[in-house]
C-alpha atoms as a PDB file:
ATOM      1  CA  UNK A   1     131.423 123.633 117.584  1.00  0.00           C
ATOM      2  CA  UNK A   2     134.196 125.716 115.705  1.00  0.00           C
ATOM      3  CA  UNK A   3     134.903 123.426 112.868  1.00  0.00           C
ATOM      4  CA  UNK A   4     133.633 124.283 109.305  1.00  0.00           C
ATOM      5  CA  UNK A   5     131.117 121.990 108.290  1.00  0.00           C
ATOM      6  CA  UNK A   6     132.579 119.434 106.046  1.00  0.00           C
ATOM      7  CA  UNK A   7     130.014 116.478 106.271  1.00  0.00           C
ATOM      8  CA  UNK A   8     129.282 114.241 103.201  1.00  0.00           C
ATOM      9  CA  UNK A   9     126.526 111.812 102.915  1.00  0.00           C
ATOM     10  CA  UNK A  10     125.999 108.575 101.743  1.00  0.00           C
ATOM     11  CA  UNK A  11     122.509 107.926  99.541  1.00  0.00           C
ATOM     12  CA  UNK A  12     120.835 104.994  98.541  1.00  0.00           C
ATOM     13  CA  UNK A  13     119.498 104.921  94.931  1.00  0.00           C
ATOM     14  CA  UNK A  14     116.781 106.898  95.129  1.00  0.00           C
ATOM     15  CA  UNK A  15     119.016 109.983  96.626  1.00  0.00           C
ATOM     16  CA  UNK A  16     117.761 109.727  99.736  1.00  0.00           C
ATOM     17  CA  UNK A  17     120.178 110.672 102.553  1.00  0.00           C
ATOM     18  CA  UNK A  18     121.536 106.845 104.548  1.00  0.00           C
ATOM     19  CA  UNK A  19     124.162 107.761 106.594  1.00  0.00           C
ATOM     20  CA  UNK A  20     126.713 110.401 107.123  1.00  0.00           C
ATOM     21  CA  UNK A  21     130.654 110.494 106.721  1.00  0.00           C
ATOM     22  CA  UNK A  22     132.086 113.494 109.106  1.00  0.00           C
ATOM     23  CA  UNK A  23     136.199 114.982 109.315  1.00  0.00           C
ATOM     24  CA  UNK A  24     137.153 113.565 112.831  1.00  0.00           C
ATOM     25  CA  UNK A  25     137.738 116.590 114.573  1.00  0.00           C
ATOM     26  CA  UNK A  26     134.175 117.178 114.238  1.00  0.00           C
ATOM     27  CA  UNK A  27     132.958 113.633 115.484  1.00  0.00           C
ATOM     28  CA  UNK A  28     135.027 114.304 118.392  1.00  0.00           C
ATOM     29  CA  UNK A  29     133.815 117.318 118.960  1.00  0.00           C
ATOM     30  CA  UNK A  30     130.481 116.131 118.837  1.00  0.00           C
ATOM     31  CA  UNK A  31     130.820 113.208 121.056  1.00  0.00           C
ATOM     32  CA  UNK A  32     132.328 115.855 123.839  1.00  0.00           C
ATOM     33  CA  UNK A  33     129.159 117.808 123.754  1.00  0.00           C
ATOM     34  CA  UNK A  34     127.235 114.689 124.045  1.00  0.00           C
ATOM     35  CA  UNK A  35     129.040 113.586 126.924  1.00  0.00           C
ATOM     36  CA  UNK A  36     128.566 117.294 128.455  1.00  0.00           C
ATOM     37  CA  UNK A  37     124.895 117.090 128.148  1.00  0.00           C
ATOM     38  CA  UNK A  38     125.227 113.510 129.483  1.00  0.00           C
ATOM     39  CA  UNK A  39     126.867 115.241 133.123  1.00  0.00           C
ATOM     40  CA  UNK A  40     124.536 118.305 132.864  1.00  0.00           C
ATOM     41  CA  UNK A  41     121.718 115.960 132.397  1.00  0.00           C
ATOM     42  CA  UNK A  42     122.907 113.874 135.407  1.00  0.00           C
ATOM     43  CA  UNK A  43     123.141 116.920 137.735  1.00  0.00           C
ATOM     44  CA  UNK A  44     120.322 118.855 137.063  1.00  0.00           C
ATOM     45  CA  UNK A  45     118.673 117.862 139.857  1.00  0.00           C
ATOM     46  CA  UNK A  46     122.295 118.955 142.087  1.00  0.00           C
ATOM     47  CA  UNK A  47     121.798 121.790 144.337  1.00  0.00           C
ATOM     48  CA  UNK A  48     123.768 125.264 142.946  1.00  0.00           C
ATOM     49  CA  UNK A  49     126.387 127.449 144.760  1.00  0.00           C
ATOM     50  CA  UNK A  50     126.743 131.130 143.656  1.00  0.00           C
ATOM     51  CA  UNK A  51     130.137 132.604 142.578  1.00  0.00           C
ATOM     52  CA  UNK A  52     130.297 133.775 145.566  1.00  0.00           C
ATOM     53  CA  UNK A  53     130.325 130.912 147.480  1.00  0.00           C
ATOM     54  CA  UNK A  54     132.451 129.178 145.309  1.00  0.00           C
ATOM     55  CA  UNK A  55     134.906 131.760 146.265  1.00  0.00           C
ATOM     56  CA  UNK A  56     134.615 131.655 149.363  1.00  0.00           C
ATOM     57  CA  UNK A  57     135.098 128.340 149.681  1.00  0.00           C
ATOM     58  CA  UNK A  58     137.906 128.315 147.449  1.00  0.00           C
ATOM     59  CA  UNK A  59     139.903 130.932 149.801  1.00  0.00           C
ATOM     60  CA  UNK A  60     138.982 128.964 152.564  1.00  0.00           C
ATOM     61  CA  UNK A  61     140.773 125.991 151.225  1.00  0.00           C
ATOM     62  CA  UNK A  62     143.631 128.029 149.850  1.00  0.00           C
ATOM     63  CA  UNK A  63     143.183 127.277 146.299  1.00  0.00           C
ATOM     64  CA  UNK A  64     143.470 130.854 145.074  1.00  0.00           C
END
């Protein structure tokens, strides 16, 4: 995340920390790298290509 941290927090009487107000750019931010680690999560178990092959194959199929 790039953003400065600009979070504030919302305490009940005794000062203890309840909830958390954050600038939206950051909450979006944060829900993107959620959803990442939701997809890397999912296909962990995926088999890998190298660069390589990923080359290759993208020659192949005249993408670069």
């Amino acid at each position: 995340m790039t953003t400065a941290r600009k979070e504030r927090f919302v305490t009940d009487s005794k000062g203890r920390k309840k909830a958390v107000i954050l600038d939206i750019k950051q909450y979006r931010e944060i829900l993107e790298d959620l959803e990442d680690l939701r997809l890397l999560a999912e296909r962990k178990d995926e088999p890998s290509s190298s660069l390589e092959e990923v080359e290759r194959r993208l020659k192949a199929n005249g993408l670069i």
